[in-house]
C-alpha atoms as a PDB file:
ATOM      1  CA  UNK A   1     -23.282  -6.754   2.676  1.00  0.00           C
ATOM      2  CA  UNK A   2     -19.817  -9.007   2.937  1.00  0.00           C
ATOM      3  CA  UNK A   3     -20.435 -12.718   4.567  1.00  0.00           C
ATOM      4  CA  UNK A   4     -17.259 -12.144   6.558  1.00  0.00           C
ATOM      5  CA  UNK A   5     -17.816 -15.898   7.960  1.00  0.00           C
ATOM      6  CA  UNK A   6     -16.664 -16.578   4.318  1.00  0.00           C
ATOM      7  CA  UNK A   7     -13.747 -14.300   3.674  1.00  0.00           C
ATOM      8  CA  UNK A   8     -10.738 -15.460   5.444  1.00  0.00           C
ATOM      9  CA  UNK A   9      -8.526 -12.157   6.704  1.00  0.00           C
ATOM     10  CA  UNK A  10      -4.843 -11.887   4.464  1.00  0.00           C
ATOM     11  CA  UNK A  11      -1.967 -12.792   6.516  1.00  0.00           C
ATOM     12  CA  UNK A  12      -0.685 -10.059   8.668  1.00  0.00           C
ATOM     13  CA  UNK A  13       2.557  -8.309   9.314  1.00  0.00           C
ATOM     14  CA  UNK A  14       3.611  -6.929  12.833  1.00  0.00           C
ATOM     15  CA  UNK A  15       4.655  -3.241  12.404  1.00  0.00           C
ATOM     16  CA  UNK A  16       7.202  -1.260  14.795  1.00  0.00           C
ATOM     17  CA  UNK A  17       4.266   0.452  16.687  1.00  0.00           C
ATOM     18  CA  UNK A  18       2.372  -3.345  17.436  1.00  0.00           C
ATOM     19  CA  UNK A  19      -0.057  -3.479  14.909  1.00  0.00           C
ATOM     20  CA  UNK A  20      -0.605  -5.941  12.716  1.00  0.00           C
ATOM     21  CA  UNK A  21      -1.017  -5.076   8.892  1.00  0.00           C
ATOM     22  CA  UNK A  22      -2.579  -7.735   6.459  1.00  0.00           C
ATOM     23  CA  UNK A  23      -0.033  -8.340   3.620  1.00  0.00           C
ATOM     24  CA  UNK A  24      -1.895  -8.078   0.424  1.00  0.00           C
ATOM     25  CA  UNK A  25      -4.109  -5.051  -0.138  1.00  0.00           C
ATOM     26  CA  UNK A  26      -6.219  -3.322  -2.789  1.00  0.00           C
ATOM     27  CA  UNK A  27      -5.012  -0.886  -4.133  1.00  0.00           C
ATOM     28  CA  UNK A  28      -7.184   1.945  -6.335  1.00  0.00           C
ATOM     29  CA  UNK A  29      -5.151   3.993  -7.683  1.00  0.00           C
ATOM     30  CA  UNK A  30      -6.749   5.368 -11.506  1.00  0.00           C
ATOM     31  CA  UNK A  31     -10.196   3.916 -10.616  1.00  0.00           C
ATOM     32  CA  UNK A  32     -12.700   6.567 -11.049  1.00  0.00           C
ATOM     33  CA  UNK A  33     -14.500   7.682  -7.915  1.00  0.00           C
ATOM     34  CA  UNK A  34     -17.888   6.592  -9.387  1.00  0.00           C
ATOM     35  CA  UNK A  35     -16.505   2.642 -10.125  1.00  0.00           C
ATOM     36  CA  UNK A  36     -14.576   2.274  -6.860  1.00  0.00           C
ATOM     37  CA  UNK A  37     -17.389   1.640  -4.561  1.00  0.00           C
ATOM     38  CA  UNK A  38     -18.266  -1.469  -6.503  1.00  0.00           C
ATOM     39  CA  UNK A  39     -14.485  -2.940  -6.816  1.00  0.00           C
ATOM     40  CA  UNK A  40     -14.408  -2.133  -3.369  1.00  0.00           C
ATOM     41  CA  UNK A  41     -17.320  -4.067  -2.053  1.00  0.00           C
ATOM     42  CA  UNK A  42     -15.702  -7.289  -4.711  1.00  0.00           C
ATOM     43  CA  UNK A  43     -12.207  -7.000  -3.224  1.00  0.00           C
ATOM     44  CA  UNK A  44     -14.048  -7.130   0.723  1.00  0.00           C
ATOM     45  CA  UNK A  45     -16.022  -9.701  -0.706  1.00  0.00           C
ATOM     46  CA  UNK A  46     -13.487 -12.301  -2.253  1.00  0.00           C
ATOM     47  CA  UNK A  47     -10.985 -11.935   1.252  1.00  0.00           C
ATOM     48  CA  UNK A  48      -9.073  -8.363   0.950  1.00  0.00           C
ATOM     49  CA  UNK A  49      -9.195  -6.606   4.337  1.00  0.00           C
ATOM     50  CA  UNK A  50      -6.726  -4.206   3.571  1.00  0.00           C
ATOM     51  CA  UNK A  51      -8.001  -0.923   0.972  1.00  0.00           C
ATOM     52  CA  UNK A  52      -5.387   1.256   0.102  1.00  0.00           C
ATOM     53  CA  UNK A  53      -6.441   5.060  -1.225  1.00  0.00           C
ATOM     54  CA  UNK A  54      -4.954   8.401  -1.453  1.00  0.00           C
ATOM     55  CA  UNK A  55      -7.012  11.691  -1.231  1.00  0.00           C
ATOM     56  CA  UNK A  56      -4.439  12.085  -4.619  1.00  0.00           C
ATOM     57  CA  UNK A  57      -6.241   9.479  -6.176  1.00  0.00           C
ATOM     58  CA  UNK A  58      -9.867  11.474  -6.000  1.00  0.00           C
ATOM     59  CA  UNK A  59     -11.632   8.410  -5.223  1.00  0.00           C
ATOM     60  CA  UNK A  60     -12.063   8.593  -1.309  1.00  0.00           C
ATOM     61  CA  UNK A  61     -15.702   9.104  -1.585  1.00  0.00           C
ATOM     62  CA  UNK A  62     -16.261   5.738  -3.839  1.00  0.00           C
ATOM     63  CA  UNK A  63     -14.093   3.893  -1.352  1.00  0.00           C
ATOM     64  CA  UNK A  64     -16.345   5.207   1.406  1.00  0.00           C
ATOM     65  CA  UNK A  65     -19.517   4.290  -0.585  1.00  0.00           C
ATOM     66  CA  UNK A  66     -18.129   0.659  -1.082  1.00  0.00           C
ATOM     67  CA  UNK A  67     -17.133   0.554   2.740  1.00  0.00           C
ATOM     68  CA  UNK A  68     -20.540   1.775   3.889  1.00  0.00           C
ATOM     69  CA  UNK A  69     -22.153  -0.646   1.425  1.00  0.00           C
ATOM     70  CA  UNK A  70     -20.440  -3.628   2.505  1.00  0.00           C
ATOM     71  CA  UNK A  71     -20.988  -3.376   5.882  1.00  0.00           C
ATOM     72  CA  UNK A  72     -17.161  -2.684   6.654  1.00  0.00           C
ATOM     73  CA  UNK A  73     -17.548   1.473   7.596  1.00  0.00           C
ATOM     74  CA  UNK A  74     -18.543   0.896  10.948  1.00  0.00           C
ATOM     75  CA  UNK A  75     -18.893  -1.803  13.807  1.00  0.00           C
ATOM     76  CA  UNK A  76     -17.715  -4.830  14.778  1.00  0.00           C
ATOM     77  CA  UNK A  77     -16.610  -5.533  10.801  1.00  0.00           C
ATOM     78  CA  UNK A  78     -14.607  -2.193  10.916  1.00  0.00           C
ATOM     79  CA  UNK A  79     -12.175  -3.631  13.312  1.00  0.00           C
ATOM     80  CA  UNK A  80     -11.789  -6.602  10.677  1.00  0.00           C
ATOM     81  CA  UNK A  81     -10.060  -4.280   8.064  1.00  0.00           C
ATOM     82  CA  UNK A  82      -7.403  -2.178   7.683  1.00  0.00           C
ATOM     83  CA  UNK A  83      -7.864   1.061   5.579  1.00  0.00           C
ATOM     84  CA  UNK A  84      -5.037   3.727   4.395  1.00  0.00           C
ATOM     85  CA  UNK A  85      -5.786   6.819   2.723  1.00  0.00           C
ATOM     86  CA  UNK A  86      -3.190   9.517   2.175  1.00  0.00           C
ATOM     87  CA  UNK A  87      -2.086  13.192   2.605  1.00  0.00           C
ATOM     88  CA  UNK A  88      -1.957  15.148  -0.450  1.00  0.00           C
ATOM     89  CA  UNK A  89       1.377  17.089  -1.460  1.00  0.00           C
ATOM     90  CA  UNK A  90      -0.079  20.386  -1.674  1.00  0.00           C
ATOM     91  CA  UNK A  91      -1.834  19.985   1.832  1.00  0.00           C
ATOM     92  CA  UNK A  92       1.575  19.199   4.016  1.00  0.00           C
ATOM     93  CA  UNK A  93       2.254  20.992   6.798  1.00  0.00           C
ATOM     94  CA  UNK A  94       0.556  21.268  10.479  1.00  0.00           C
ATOM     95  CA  UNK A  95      -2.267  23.068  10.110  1.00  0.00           C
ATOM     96  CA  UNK A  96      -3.325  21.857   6.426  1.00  0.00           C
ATOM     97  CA  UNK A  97      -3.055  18.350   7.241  1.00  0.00           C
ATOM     98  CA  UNK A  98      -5.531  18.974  10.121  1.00  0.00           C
ATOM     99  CA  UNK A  99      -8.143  20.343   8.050  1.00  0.00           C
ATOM    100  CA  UNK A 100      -7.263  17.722   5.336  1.00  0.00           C
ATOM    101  CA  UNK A 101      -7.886  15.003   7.449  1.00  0.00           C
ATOM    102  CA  UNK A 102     -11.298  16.095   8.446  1.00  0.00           C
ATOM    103  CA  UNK A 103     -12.130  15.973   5.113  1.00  0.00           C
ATOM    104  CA  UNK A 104     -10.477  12.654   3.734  1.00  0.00           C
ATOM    105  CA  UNK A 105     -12.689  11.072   6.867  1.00  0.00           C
ATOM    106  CA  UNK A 106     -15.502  12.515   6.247  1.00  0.00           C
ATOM    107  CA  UNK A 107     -15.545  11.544   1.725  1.00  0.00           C
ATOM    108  CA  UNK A 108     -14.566   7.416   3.441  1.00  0.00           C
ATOM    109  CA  UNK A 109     -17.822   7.744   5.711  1.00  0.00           C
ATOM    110  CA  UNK A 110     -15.897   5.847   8.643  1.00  0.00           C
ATOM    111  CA  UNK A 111     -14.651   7.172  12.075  1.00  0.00           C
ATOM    112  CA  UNK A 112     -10.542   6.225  11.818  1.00  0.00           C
ATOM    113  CA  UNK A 113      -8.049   5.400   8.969  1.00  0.00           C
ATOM    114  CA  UNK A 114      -5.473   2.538   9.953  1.00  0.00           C
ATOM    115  CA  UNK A 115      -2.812   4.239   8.657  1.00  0.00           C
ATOM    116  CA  UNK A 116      -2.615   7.490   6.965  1.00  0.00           C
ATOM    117  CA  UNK A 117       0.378   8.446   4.850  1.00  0.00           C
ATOM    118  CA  UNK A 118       3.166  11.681   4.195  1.00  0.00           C
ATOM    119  CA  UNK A 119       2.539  10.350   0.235  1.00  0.00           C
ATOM    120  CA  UNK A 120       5.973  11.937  -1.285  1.00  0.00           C
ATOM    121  CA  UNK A 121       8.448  13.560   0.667  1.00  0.00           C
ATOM    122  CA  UNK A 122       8.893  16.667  -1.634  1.00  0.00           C
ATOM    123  CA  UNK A 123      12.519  17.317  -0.447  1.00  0.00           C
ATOM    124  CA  UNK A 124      12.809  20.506  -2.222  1.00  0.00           C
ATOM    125  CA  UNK A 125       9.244  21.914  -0.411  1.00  0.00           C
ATOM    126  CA  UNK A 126      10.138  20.332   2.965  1.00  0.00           C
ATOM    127  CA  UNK A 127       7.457  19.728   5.353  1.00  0.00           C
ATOM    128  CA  UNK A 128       7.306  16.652   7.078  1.00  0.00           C
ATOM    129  CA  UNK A 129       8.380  17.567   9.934  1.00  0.00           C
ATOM    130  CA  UNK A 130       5.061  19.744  10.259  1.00  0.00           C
ATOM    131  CA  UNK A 131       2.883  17.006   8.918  1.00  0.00           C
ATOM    132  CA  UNK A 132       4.551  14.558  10.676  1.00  0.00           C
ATOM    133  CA  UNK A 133       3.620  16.577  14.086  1.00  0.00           C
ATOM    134  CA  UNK A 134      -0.189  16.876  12.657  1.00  0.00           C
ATOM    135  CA  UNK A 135      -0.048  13.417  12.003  1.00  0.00           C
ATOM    136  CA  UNK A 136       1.340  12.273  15.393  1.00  0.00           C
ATOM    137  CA  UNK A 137      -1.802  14.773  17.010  1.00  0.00           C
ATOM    138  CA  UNK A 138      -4.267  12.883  14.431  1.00  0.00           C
ATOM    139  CA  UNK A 139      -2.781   9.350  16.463  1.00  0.00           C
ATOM    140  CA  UNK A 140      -3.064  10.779  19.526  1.00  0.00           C
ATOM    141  CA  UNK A 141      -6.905  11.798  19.598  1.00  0.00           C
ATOM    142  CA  UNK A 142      -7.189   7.998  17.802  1.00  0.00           C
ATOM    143  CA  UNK A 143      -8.408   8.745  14.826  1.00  0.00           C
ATOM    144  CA  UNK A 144      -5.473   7.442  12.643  1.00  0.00           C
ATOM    145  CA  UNK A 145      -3.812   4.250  14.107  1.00  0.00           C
ATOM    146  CA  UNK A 146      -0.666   4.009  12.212  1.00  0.00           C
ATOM    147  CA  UNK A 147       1.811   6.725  10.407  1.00  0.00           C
ATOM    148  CA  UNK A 148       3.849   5.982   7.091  1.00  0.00           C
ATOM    149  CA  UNK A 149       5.270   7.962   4.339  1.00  0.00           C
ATOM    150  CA  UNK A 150       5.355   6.703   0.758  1.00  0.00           C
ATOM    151  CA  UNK A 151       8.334   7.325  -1.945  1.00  0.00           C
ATOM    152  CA  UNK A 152      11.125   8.373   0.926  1.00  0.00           C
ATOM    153  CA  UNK A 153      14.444   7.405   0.433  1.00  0.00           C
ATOM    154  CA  UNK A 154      17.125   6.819   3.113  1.00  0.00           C
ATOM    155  CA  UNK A 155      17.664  10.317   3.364  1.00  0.00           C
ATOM    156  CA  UNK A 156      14.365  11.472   3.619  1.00  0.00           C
ATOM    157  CA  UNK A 157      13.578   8.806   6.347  1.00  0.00           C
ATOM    158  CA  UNK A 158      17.090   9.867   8.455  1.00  0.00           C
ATOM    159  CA  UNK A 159      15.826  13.591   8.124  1.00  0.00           C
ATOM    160  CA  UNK A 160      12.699  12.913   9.249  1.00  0.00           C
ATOM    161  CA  UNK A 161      13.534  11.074  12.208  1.00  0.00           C
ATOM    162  CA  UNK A 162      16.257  13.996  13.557  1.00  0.00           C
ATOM    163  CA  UNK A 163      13.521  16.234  13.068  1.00  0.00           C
ATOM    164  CA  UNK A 164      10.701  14.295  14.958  1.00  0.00           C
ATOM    165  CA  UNK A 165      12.772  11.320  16.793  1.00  0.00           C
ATOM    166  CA  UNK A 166      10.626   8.795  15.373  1.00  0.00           C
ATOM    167  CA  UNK A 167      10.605   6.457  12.213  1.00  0.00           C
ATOM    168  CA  UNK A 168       6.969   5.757  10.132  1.00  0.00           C
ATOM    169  CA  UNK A 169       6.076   2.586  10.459  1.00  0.00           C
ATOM    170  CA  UNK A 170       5.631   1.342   6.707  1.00  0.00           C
ATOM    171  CA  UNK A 171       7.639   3.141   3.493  1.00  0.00           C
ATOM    172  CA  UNK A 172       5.554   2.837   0.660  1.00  0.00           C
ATOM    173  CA  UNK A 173       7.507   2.675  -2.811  1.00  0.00           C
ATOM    174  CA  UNK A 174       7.547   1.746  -6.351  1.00  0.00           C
ATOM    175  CA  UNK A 175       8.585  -2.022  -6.177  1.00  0.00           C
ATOM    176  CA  UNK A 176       8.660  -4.826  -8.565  1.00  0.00           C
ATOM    177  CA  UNK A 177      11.177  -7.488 -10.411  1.00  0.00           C
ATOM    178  CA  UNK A 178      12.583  -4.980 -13.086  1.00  0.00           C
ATOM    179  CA  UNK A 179      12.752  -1.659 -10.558  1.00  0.00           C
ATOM    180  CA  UNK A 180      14.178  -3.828  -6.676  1.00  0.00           C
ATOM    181  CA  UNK A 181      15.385  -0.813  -5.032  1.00  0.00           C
ATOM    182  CA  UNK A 182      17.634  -2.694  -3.110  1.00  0.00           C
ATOM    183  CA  UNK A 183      18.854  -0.162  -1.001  1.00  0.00           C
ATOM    184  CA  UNK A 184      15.707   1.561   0.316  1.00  0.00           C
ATOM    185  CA  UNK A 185      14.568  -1.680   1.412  1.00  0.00           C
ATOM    186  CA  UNK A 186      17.129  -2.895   3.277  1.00  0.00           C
ATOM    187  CA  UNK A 187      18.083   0.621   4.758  1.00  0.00           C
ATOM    188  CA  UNK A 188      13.800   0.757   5.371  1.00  0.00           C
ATOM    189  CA  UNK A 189      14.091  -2.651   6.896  1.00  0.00           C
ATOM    190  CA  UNK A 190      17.182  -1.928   8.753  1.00  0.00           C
ATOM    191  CA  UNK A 191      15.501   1.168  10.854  1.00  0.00           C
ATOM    192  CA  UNK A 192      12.128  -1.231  12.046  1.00  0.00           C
ATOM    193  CA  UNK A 193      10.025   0.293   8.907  1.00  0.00           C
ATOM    194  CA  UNK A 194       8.090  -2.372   6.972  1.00  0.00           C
ATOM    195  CA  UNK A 195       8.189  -1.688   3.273  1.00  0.00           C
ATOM    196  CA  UNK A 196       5.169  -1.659   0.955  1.00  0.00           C
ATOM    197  CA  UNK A 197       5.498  -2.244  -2.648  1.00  0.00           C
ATOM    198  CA  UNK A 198       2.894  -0.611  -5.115  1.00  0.00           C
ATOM    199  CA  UNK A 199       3.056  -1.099  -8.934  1.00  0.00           C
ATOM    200  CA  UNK A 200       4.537  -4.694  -7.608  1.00  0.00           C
ATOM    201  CA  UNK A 201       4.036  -5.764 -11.130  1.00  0.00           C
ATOM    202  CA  UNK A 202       5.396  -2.420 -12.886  1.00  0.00           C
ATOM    203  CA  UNK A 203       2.032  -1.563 -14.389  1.00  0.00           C
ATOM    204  CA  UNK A 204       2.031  -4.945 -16.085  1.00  0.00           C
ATOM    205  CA  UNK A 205       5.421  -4.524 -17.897  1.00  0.00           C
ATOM    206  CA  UNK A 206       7.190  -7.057 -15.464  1.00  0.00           C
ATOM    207  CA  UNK A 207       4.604  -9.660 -16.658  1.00  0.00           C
ATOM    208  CA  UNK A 208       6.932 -10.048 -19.976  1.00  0.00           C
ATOM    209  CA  UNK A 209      10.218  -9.455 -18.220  1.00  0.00           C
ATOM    210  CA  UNK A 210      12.845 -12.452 -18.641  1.00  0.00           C
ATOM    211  CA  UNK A 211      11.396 -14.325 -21.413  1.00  0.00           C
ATOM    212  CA  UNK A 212       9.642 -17.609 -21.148  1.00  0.00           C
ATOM    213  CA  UNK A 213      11.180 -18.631 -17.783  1.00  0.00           C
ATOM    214  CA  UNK A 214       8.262 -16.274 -15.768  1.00  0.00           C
ATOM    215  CA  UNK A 215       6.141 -18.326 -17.361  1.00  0.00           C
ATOM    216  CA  UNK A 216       7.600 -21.515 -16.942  1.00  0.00           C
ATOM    217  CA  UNK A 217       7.820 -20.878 -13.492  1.00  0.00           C
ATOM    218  CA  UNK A 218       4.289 -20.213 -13.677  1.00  0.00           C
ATOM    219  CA  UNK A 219       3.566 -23.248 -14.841  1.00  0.00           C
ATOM    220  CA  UNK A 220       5.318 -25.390 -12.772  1.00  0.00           C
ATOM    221  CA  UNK A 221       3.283 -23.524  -9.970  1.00  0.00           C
ATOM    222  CA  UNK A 222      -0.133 -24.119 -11.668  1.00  0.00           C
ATOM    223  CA  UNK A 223      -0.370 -20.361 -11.363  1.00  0.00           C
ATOM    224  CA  UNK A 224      -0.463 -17.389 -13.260  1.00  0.00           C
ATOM    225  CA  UNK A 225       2.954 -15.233 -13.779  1.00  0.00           C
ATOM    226  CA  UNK A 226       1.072 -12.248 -11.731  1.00  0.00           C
ATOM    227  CA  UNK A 227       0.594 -14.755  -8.958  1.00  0.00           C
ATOM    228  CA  UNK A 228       4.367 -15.516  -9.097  1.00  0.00           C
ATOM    229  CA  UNK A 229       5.467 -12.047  -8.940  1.00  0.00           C
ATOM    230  CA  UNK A 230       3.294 -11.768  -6.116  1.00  0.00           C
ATOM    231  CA  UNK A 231       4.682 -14.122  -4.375  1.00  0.00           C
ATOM    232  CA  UNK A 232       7.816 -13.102  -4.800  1.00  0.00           C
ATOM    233  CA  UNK A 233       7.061  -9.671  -3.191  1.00  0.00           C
ATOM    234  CA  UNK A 234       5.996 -11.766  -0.273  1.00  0.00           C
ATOM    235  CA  UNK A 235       8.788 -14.474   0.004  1.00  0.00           C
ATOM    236  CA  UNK A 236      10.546 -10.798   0.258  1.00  0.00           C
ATOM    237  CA  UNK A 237       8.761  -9.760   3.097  1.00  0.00           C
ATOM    238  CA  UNK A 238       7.113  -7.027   1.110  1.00  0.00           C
ATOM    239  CA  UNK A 239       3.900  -5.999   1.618  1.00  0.00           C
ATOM    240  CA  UNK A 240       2.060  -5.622  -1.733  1.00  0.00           C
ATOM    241  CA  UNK A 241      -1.376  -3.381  -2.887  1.00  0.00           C
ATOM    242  CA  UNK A 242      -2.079  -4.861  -6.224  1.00  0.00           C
ATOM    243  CA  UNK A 243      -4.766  -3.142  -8.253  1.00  0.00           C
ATOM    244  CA  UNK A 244      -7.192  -4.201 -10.315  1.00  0.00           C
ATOM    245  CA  UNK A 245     -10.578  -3.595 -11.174  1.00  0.00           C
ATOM    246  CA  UNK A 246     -12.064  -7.375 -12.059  1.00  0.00           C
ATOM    247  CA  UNK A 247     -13.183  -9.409  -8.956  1.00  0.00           C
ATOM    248  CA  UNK A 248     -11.540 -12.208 -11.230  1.00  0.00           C
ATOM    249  CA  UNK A 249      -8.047 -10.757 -11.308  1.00  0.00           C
ATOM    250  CA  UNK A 250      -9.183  -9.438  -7.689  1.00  0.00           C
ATOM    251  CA  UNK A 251      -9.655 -13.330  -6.108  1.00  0.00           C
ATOM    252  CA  UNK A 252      -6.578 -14.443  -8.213  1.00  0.00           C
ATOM    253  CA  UNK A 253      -3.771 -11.967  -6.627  1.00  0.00           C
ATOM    254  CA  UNK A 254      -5.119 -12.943  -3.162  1.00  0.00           C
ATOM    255  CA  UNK A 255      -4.064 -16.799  -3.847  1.00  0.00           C
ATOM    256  CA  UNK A 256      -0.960 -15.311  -4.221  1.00  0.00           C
ATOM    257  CA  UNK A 257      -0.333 -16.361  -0.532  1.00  0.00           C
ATOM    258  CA  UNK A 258      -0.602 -20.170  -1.002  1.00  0.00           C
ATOM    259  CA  UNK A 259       2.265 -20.128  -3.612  1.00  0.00           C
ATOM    260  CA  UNK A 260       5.697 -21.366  -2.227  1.00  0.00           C
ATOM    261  CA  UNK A 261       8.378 -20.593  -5.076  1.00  0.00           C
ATOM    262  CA  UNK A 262      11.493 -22.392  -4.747  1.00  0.00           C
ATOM    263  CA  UNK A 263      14.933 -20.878  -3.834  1.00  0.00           C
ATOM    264  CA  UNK A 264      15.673 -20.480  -7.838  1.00  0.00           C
ATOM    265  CA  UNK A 265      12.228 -19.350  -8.757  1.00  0.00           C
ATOM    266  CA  UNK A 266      13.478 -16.367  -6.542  1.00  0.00           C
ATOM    267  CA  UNK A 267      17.019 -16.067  -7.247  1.00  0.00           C
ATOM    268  CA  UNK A 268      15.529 -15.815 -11.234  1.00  0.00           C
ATOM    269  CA  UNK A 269      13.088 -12.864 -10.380  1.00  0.00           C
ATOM    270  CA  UNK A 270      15.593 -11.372  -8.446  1.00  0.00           C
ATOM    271  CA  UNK A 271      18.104 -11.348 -11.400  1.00  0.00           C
ATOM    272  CA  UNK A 272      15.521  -8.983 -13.525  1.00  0.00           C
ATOM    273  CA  UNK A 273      16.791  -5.954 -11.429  1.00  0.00           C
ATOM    274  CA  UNK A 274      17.211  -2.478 -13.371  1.00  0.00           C
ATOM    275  CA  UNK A 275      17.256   1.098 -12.370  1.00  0.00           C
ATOM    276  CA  UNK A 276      14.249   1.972 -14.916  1.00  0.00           C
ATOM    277  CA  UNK A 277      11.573   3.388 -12.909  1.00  0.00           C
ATOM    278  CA  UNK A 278       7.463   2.805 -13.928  1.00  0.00           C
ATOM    279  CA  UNK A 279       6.164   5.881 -12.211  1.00  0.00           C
ATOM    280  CA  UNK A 280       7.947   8.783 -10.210  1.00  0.00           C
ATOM    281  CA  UNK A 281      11.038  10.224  -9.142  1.00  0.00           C
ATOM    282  CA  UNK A 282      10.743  11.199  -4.868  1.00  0.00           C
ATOM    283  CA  UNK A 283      13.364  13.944  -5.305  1.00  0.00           C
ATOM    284  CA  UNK A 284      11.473  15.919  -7.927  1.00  0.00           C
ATOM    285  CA  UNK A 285       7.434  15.067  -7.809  1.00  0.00           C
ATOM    286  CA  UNK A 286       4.619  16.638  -5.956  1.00  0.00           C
ATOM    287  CA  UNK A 287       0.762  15.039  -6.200  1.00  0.00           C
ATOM    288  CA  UNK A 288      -0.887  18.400  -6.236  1.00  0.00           C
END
């Protein structure tokens, strides 16, 4: 059981619908379902309130285990934390994403997600505008608080919202210093819709990027170059779901927060921009 008298909540983020999303999160994405209970119950217990899952990621029952364990699947703690899960690909549409959801609550052993997610837009098997009316029946009976979508460009959010007259209110996308898409955040940003960055480090890549400067930076800092790219994403007013599965590493992105990089600490970061992606492209992948 979590002392939560000890663990200070991240600082939050008001979304478009009023609620108020804590800006670092842990994210789990390739940690086995039978290890994620336990870096579950490390990240609640060094200061995360904010889990991020995917019933994609086949470790919703772990994440439930490592809820229940530390106190933080039901009650008064519940309230403290804010847990996503998301919809997978081959269970879009209204009727699917029903019976998927009954499911995906049931494996994280709690009685509501915070925000549950369209988790790639699949533009050449459209259905979001399906899901998204699931999804907005899901909010309705209370169950999920919050709707996003993950990996949606600007033309995936604009068809979306003719279709259902209503914008998510976080895009989740592959973000980090070498891979800025510049454009989906500020059209994201432009439209109300908080942005979300996973991989914020590009699967560790972007720890080398630039040279020695990162790390000079670093240094200067009294902080690790993770911790500056971190707080990068949040002098960006990005939220950020960094994974890892060391309660080290775990405490160490959190202090992210307390780091204040200068003007040219930023400018520098920002100047590692490419168009090389780590992970996916939205207009041709599915998570089966």
């Amino acid at each position: 059981m979590v002392d939560v008298t000890t663990t200070p909540a991240a600082d939050s983020m008001k979304l478009n619908d009023g609620r108020n999303i804590p800006r670092i999160g842990a994210g789990v994405l390739r940690i086995d379902n039978g290890d994620v209970a336990q870096v579950v119950c490390d990240a609640l217990e060094v200061g995360y309130r904010h889990i991020d899952t995917a019933a994609g990621y086949g470790n919703e029952d772990g994440v439930g285990e490592g809820l229940a364990c530390a106190g933080f699947a039901q009650g008064e703690n519940r309230s403290k934390l804010w847990l996503t899960t998301k919809l997978r690909d081959s269970e879009q549409g209204y009727d699917t994403a029903l019976r998927a959801f009954e499911r995906q609550l049931r494996l994280l052993k709690t009685d509501y997600v915070d925000m549950y997610m369209i988790h790639w837009p699949t533009p050449f098997d459209w259905r979001s505008d399906t899901t998204w009316a699931a999804l907005r029946e899901l909010r309705e009976a209370g169950v999920v608080k919050t709707l996003g979508v993950c990996n949606f460009m600007p033309t995936d959010l604009d068809r979306l919202y003719d279709q259902v007259g209503e914008y998510p209110a976080v895009n989740q996308i592959e973000l980090h210093p070498t891979f800025q898409q510049r454009e989906v955040v500020e059209y994201s940003q432009s439209k109300g819709i908080a942005v979300q960055a996973y991989s914020p480090m590009g699967r560790g890549a972007d720890l080398t990027a630039g040279g020695e400067q990162l790390k000079q930076i670093a240094a200067r800092h009294n902080a690790s170059v993770a911790q500056v790219i971190l707080a990068w994403h949040l002098a960006k007013n990005i939220i950020i779901i960094p994974k890892s599965a060391h309660k080290e590493r775990l405490a160490e992105n959190l202090e992210s927060r307390s780091i204040k990089l200068t003007a040219d600490d930023i400018a520098f970061i920002d100047s590692l921009n490419t168009l090389t992606r780590a992970g996916h492209d939205p207009a041709t992948f599915s998570y089966s």
